[in-house]
PDB file of N, CA and C in Angstrom:
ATOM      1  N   UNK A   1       0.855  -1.170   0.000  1.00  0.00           N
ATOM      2  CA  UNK A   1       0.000   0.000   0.000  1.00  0.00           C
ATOM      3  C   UNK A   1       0.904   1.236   0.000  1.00  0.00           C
ATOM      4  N   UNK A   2       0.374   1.603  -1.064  1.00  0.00           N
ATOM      5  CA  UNK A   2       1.126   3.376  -0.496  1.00  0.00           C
ATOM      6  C   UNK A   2       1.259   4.600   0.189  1.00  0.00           C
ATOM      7  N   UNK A   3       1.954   5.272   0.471  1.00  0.00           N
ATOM      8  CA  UNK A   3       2.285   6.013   1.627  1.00  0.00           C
ATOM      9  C   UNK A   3       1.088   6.579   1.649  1.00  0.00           C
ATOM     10  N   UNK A   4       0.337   7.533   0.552  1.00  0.00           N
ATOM     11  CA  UNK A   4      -0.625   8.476   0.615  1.00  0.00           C
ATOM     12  C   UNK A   4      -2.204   7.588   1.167  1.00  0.00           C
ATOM     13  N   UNK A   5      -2.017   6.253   0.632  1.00  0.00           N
ATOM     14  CA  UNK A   5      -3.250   5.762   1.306  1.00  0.00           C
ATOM     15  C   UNK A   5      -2.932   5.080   3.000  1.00  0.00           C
ATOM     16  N   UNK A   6      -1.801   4.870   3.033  1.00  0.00           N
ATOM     17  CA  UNK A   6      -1.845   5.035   4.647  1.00  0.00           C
ATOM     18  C   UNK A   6      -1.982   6.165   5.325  1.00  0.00           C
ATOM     19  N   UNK A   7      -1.473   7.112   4.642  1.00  0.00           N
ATOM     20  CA  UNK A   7      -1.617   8.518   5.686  1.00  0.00           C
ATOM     21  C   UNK A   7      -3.149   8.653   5.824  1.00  0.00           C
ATOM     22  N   UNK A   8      -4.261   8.827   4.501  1.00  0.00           N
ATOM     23  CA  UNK A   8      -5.413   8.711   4.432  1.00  0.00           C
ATOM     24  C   UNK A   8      -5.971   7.780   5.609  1.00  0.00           C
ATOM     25  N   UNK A   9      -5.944   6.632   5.506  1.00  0.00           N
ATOM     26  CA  UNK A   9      -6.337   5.579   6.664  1.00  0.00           C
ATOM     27  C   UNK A   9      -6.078   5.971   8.267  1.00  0.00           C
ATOM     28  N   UNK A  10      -4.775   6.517   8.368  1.00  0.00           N
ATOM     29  CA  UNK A  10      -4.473   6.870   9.994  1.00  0.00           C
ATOM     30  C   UNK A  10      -5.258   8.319   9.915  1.00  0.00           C
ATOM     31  N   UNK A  11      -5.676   9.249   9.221  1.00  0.00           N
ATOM     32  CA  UNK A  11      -6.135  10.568   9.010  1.00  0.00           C
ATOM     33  C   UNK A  11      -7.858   9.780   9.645  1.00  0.00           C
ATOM     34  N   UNK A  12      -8.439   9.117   8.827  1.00  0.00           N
ATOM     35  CA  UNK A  12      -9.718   8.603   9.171  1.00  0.00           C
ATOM     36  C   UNK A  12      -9.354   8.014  10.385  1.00  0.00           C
ATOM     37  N   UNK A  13      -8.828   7.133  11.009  1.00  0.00           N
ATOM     38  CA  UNK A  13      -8.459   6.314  12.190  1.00  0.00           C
ATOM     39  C   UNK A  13      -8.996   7.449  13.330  1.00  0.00           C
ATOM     40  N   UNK A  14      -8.330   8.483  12.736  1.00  0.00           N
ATOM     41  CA  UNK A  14      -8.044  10.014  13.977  1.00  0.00           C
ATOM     42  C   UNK A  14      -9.153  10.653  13.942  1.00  0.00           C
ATOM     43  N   UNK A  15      -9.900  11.032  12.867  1.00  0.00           N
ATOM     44  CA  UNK A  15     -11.712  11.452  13.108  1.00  0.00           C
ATOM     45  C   UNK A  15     -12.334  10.595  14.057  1.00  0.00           C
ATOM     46  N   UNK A  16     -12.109   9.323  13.098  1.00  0.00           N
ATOM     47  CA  UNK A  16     -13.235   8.594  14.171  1.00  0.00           C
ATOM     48  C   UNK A  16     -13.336   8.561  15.104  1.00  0.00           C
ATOM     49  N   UNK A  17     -11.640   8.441  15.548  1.00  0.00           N
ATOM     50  CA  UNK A  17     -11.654   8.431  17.390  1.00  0.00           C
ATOM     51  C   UNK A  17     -12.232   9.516  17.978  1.00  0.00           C
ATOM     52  N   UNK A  18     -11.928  10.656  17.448  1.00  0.00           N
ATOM     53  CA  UNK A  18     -12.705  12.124  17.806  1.00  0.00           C
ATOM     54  C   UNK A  18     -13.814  11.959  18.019  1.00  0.00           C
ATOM     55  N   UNK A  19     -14.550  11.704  17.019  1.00  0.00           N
ATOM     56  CA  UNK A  19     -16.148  10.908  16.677  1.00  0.00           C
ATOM     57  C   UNK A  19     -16.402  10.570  15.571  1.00  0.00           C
ATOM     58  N   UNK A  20     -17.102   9.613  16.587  1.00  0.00           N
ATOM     59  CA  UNK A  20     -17.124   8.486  15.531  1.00  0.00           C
ATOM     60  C   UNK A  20     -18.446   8.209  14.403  1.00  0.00           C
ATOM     61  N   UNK A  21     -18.968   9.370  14.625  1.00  0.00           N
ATOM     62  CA  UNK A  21     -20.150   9.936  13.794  1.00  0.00           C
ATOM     63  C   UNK A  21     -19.294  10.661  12.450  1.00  0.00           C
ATOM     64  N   UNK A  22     -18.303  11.157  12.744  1.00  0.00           N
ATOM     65  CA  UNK A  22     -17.970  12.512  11.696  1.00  0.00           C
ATOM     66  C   UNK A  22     -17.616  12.041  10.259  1.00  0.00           C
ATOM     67  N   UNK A  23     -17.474  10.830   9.901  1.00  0.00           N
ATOM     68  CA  UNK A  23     -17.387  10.080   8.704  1.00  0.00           C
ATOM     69  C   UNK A  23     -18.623   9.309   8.684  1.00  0.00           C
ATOM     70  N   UNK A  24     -18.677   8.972   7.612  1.00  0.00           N
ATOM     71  CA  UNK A  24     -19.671   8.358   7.379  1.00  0.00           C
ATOM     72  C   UNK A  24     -19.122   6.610   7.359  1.00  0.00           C
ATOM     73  N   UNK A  25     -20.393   6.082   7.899  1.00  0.00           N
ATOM     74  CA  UNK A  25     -20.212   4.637   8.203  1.00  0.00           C
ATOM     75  C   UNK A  25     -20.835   3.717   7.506  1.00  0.00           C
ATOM     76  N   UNK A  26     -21.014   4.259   6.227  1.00  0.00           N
ATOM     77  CA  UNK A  26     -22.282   3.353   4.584  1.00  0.00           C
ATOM     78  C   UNK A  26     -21.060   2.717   4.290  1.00  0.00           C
ATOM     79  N   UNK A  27     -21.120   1.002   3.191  1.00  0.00           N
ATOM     80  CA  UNK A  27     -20.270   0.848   2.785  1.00  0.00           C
ATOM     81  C   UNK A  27     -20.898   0.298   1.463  1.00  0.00           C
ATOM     82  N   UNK A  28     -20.676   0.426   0.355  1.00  0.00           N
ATOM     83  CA  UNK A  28     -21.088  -0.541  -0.575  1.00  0.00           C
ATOM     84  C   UNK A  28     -20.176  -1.481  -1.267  1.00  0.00           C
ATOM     85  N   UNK A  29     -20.647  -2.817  -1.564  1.00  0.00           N
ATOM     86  CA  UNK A  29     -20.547  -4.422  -1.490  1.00  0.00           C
ATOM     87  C   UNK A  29     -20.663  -4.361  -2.599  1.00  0.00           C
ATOM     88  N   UNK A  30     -20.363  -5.515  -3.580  1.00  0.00           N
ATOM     89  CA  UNK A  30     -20.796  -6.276  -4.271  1.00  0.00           C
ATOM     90  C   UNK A  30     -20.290  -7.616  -4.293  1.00  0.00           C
ATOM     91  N   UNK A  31     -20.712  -8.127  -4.942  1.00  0.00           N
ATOM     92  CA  UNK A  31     -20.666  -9.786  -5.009  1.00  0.00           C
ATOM     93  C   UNK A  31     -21.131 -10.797  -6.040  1.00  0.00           C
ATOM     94  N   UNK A  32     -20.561 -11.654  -6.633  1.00  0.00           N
ATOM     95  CA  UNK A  32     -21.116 -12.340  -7.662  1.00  0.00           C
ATOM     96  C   UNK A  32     -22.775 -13.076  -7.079  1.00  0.00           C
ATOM     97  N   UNK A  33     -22.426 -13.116  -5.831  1.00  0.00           N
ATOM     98  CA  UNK A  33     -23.581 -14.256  -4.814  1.00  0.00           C
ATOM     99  C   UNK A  33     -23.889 -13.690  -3.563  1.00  0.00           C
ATOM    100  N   UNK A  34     -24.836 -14.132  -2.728  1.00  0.00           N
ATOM    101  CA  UNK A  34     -24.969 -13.894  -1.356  1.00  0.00           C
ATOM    102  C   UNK A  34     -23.830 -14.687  -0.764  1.00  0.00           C
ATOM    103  N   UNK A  35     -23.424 -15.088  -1.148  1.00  0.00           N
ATOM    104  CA  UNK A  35     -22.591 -16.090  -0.189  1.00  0.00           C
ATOM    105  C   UNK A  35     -21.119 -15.714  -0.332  1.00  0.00           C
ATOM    106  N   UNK A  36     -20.930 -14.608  -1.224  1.00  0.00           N
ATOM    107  CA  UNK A  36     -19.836 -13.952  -1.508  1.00  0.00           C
ATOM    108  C   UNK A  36     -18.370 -14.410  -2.381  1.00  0.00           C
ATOM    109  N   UNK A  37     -17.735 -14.178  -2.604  1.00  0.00           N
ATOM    110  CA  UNK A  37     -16.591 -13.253  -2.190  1.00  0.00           C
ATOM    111  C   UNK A  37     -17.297 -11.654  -2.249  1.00  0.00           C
ATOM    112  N   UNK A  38     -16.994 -10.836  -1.335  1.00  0.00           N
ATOM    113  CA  UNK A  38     -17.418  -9.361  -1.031  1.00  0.00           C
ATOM    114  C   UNK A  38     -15.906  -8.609  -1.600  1.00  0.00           C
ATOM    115  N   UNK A  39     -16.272  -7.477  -2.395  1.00  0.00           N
ATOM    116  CA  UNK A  39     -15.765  -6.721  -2.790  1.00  0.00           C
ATOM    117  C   UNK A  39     -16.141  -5.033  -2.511  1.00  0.00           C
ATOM    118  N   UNK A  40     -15.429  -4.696  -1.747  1.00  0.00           N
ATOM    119  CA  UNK A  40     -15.941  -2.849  -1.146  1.00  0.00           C
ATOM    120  C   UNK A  40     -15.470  -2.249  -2.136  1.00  0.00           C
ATOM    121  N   UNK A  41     -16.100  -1.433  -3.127  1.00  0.00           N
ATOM    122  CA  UNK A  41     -16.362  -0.662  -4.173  1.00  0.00           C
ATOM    123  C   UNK A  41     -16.574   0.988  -3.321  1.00  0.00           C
ATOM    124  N   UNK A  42     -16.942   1.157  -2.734  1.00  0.00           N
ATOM    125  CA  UNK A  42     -17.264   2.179  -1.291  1.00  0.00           C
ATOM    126  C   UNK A  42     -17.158   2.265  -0.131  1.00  0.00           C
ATOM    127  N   UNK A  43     -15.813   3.059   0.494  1.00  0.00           N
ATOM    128  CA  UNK A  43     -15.380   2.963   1.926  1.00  0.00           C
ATOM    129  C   UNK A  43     -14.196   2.273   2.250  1.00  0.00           C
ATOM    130  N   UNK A  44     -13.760   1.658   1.037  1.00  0.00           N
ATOM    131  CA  UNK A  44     -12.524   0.874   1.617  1.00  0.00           C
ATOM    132  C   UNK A  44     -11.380   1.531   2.886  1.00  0.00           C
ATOM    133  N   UNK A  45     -10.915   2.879   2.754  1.00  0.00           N
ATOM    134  CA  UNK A  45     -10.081   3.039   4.100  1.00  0.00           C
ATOM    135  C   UNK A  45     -11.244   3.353   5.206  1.00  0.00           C
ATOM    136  N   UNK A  46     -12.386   3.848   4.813  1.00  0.00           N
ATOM    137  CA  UNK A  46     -13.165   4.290   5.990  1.00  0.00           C
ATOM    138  C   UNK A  46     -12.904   2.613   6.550  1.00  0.00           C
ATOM    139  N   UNK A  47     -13.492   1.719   6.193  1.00  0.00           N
ATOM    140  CA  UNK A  47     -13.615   0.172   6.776  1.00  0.00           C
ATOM    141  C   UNK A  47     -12.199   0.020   7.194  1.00  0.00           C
ATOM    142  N   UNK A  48     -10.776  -0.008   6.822  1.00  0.00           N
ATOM    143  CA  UNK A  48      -9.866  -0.279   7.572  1.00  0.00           C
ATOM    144  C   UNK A  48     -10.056   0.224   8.816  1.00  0.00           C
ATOM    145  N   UNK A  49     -10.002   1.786   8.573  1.00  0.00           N
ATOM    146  CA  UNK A  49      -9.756   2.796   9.956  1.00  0.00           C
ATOM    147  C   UNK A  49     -10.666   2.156  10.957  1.00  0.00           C
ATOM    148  N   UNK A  50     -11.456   2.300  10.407  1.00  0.00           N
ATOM    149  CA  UNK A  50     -12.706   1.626  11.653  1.00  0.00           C
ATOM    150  C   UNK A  50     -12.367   0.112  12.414  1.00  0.00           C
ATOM    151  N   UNK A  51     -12.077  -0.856  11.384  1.00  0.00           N
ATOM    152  CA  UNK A  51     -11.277  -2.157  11.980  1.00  0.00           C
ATOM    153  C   UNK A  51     -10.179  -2.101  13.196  1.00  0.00           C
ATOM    154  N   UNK A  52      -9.345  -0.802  12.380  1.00  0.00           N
ATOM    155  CA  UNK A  52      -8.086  -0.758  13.561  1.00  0.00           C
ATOM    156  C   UNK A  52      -8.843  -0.588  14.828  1.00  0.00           C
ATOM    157  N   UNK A  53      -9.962   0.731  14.658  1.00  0.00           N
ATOM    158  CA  UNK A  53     -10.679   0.767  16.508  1.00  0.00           C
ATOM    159  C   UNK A  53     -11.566  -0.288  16.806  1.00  0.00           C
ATOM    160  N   UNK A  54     -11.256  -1.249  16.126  1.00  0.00           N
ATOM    161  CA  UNK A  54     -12.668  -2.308  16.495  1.00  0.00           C
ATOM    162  C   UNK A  54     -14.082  -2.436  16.078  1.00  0.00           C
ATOM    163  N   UNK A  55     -14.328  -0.969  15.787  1.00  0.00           N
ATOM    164  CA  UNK A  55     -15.591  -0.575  15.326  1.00  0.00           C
ATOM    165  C   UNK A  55     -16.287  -0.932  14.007  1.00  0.00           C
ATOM    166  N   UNK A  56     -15.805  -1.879  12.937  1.00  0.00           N
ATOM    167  CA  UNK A  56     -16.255  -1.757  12.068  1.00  0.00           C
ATOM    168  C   UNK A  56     -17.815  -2.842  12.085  1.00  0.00           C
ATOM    169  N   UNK A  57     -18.049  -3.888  13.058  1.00  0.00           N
ATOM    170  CA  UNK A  57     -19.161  -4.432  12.781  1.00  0.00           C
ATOM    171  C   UNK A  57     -20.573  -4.002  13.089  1.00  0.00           C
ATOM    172  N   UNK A  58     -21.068  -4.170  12.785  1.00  0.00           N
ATOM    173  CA  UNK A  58     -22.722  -3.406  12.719  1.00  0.00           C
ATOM    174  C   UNK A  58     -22.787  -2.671  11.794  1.00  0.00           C
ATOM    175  N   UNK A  59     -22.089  -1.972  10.966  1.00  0.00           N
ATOM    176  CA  UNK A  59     -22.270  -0.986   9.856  1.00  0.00           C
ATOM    177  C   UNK A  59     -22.971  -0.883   9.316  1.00  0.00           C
ATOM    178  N   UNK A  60     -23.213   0.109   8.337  1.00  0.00           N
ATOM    179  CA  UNK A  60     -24.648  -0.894   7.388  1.00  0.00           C
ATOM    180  C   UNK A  60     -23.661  -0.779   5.906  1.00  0.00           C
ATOM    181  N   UNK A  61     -24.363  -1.706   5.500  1.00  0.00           N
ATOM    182  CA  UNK A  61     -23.800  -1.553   4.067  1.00  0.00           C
ATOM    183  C   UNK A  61     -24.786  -1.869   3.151  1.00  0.00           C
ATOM    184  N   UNK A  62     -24.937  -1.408   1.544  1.00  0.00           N
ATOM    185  CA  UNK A  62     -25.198  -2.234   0.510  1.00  0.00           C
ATOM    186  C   UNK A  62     -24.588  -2.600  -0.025  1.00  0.00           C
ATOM    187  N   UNK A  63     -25.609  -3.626  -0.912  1.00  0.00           N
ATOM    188  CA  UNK A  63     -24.675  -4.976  -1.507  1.00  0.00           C
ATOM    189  C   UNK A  63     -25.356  -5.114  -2.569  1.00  0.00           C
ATOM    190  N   UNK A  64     -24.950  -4.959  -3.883  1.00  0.00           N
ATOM    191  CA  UNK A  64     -25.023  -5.490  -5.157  1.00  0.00           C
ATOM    192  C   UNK A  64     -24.539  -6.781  -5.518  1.00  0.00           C
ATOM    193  N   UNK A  65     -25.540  -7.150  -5.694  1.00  0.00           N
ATOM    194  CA  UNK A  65     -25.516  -9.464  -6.831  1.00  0.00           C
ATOM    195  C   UNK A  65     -25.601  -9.371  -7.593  1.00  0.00           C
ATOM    196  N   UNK A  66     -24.521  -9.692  -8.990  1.00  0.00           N
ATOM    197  CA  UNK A  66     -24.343 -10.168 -10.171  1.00  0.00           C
ATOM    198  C   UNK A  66     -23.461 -10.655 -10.390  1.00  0.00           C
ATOM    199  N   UNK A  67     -23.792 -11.539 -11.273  1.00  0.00           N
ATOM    200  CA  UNK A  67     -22.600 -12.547 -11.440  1.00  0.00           C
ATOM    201  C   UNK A  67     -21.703 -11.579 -12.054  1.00  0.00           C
ATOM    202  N   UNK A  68     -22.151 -10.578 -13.216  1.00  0.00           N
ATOM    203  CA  UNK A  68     -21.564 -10.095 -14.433  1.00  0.00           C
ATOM    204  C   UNK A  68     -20.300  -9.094 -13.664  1.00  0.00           C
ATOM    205  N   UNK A  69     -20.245  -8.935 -12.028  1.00  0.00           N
ATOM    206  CA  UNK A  69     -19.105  -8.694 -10.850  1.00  0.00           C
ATOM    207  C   UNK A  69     -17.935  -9.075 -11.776  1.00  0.00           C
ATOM    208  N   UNK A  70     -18.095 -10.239 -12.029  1.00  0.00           N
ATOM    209  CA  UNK A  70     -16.521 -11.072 -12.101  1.00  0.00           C
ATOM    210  C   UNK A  70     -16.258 -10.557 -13.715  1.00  0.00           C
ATOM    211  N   UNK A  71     -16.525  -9.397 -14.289  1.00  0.00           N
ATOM    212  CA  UNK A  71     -16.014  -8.854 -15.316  1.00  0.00           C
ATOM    213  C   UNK A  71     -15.253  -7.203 -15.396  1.00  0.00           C
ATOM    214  N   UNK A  72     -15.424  -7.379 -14.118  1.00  0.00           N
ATOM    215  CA  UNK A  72     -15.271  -6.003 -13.912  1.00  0.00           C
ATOM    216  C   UNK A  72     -13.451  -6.140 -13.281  1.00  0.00           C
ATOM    217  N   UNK A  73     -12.786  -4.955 -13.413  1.00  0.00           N
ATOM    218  CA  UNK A  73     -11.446  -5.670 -12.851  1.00  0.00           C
ATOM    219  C   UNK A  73     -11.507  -5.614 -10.914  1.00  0.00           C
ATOM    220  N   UNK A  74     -12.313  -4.547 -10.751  1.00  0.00           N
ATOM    221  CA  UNK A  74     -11.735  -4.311  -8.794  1.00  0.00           C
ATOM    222  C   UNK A  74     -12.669  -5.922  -8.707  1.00  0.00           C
ATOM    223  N   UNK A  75     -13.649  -6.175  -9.296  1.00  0.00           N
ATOM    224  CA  UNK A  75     -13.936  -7.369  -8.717  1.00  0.00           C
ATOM    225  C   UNK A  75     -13.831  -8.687  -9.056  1.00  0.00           C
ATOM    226  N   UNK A  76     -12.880  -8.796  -9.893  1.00  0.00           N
ATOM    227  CA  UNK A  76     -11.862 -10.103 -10.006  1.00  0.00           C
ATOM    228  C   UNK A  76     -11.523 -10.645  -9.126  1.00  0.00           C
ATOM    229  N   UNK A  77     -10.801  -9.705  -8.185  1.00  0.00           N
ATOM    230  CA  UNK A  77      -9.843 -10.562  -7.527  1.00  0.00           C
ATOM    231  C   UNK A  77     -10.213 -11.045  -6.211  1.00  0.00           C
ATOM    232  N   UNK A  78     -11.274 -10.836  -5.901  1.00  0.00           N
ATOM    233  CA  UNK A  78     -12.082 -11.141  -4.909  1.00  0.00           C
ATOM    234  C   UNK A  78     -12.594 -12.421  -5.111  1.00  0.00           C
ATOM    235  N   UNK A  79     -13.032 -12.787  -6.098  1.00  0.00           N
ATOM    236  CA  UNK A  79     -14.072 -14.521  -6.757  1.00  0.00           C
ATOM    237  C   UNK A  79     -12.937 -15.318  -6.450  1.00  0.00           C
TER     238      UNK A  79
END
């Protein structure tokens, strides 16, 4: 990972702790299936930062199903 998206990630890490309202906590999913592989298309460092404080479960997220996922490149590598 690169420097600028870690700085980004510890930058969010540091809101949240402030509060943990001040970002937003939506994430959007997709997936070939319900049963997944999950691919975050939306929020990816917000969801790290939040992991590091523990906080990331309960979130809400949406989630897009299609198979036609596995043509796309961010969601290759997830299937």
């Amino acid at each position: 990972m690169d420097d600028e998206k870690v700085r980004d990630i510890k930058e969010k890490k540091r809101i949240y702790q402030n509060n943990i309202d001040a970002l937003d906590k939506k994430f959007v999913f997709v997936s070939p299936s319900i049963e997944g592989n999950f691919t975050i298309i939306e929020g990816n460092k917000r969801a790290v930062a939040l992991q590091c404080l523990g906080k990331l479960v309960s979130n809400e997220i949406y989630l897009g199903i299609s198979n036609d996922i596995r043509k796309y490149v961010w969601g290759r590598y997830s299937i």
